[in-house]
Structures are given as C-alpha cells and as structure tokens.
Protein backbone atom coordinates (compact mmCIF):
# COMPACT_ATOMS: atom_id res chain seq x y z
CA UNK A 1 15.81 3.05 6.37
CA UNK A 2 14.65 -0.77 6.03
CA UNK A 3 11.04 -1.15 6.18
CA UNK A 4 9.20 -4.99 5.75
CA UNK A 5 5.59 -5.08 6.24
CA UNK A 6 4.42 -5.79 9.69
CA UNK A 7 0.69 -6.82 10.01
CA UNK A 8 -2.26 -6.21 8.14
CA UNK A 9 -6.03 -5.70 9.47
CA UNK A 10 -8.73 -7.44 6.89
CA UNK A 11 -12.32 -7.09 8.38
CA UNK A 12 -14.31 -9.98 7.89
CA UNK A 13 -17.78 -11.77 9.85
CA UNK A 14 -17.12 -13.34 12.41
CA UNK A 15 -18.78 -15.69 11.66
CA UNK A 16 -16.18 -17.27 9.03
CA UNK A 17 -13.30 -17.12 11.47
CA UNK A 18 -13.20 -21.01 11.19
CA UNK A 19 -12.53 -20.57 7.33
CA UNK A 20 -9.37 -17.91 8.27
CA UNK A 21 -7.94 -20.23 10.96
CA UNK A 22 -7.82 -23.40 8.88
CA UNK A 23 -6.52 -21.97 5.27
CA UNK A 24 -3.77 -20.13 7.42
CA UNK A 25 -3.05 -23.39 9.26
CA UNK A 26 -2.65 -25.13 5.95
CA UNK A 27 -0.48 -22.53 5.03
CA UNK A 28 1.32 -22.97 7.98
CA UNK A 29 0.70 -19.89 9.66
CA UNK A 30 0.83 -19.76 13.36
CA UNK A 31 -2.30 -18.63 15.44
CA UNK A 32 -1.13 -15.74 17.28
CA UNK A 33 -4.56 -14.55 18.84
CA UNK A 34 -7.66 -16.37 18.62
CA UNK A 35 -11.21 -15.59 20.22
CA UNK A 36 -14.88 -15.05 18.94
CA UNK A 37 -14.22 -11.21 17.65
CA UNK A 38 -10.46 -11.78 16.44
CA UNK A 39 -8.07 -13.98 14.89
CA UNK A 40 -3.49 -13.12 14.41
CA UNK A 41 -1.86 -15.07 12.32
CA UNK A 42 1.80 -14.66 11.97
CA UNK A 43 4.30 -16.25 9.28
CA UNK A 44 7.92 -17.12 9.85
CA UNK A 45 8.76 -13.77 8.93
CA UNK A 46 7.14 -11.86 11.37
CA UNK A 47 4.26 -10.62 9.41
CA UNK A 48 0.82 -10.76 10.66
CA UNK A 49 -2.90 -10.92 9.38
CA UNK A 50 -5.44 -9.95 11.87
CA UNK A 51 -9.14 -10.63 10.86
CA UNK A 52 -11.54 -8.77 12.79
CA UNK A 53 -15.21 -7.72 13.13
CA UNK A 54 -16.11 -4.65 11.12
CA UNK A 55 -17.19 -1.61 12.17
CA UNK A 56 -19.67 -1.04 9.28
CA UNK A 57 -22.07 -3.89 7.34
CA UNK A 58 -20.33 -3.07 3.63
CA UNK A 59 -19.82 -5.50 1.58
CA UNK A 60 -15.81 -6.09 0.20
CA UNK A 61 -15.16 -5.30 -3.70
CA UNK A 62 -11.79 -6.40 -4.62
CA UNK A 63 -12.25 -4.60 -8.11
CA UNK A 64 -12.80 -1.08 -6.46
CA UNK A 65 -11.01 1.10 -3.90
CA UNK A 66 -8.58 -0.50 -2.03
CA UNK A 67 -6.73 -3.78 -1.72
CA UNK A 68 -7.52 -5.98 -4.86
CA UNK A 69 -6.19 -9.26 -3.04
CA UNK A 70 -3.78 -10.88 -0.95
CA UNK A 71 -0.68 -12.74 -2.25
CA UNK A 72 0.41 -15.78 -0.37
CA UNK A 73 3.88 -16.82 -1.58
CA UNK A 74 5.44 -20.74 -1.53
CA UNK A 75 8.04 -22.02 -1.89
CA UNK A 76 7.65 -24.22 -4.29
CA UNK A 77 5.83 -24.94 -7.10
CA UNK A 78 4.34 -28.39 -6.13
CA UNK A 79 2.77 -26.01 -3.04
CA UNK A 80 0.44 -24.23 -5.62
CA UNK A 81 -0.67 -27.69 -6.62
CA UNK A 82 -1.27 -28.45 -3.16
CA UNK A 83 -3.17 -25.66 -2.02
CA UNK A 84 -5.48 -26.56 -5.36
CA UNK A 85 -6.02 -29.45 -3.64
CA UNK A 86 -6.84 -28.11 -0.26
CA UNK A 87 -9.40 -25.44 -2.03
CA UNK A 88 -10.83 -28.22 -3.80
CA UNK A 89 -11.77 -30.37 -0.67
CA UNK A 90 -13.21 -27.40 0.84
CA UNK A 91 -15.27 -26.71 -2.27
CA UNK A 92 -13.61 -23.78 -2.93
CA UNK A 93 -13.63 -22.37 -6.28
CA UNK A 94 -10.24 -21.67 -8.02
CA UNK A 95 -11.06 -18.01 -9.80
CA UNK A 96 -10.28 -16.74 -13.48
CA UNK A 97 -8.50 -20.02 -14.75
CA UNK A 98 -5.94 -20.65 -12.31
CA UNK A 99 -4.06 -22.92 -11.53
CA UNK A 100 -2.18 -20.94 -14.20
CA UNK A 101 1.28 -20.01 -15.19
CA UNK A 102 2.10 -16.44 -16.44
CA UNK A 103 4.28 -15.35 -18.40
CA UNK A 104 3.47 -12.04 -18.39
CA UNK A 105 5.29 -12.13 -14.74
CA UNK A 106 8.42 -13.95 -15.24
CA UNK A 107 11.32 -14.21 -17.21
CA UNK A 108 12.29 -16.77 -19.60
CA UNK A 109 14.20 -19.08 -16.63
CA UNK A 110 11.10 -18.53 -14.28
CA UNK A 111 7.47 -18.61 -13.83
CA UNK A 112 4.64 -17.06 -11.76
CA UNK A 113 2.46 -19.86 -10.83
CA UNK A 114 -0.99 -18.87 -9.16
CA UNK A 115 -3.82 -19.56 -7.85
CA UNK A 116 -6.86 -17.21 -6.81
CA UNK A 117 -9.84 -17.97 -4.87
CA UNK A 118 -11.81 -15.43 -2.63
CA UNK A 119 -12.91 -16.18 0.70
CA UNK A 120 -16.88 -16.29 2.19
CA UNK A 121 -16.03 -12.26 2.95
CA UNK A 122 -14.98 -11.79 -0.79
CA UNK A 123 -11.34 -11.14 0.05
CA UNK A 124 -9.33 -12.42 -3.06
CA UNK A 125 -6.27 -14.44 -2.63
CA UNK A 126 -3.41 -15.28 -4.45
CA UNK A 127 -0.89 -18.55 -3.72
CA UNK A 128 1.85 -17.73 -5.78
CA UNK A 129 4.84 -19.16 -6.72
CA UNK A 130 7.47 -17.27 -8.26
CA UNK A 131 11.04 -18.67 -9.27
CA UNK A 132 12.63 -21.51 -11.61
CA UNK A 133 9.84 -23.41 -13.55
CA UNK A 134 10.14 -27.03 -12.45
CA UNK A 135 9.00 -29.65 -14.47
C-alpha cells in the first residue's frame, strides 16, 4: 500500500480567512474553494488545507492534545529567508528564535532551516527547509 496525505481540516474564525488566503498565496498555494465559511488550498502535490468555521468556541493550544503545528516545506533555503520577510511586513512575529538552523535535525552535509510563527487562530507553523546547507 502507498499512502501520501490528502487534505487536512484546521478550524479557524472566519473572520481571518483573509490571513489563510494570502500566506498560502505567498506560498504559492492554489485557492481551491473560497467563500465566507470556507477556504481549499491545494499544493502541487495534491495535498489540501481546508480552513473552516468551528463547530465549538475553544480556543487552539498547540502545546496540548493534538496537532502541535504545521510544517510548510521549500525548496530552498533563500525561501525561509523570504517568508521572514513576508511575516515581517505583515507584522508577524517569528516564534522561539527562528529564523534558526538546527542541528539537532540534520546531518553534517545538511541543515533544517525554520521558521515558526502562529497564525491570529493560534495555529503554529513551520517553513522549513531541509537539505544541503547553502552558503
């Protein structure tokens, strides 16, 4: 059997659908579905994200039960820098001193380069790069 992950559901307020629709069209994602309750978003791979309405007022804690956050991968390093800069025109904050590389996650030939951020919902994501350290 070959399995590859086909779409996720992340729960949000509505109300920040704007926020969803322009990081994932930075990240070139393309819309697959977008109204007032709902927003698809689909990578070259097939994969999906759909962010809906909830059906219960809870607020998201990425340190308890459940998904901790959601890793974006690039495909090169230079794209972490440039999602930096994306987060930082939108005033958002860059989490637990990232940009960062670690070590901890690669090999001696490679790197794990990262940034984390969380969104108005406090989903936490990653952008991650993960290959040969360039210089």
């Amino acid at each position: 059997m070959k399995t590859y992950l086909g779409h996720l559901q992340v729960n949000i307020h509505t109300s920040h659908l704007g926020f969803y629709k322009e990081l994932f069209d930075f990240l070139g994602w393309k819309t697959l579905y977008d109204d007032e309750n709902m927003l698809g978003v689909g990578c070259e791979t097939g994969s999906s994200l759909w962010f809906c309405s909830p059906l219960k007022d809870l607020a998201n804690d990425y340190d308890g039960i459940g998904m901790n956050h959601l890793g974006i991968a690039v495909e090169k390093q230079g794209d972490v820098d440039q999602a930096v800069e994306y987060l930082k025109k939108h005033n958002i904050t860059a989490l637990f001193n990232t940009p960062c590389h670690r070590p901890e996650f690669s090999g001696p030939e490679s790197t794990y380069y990262q940034v984390m951020f969380e969104s108005p919902d406090r989903i936490l994501f990653e952008v991650v790069y993960t290959g040969p350290k360039e210089k």
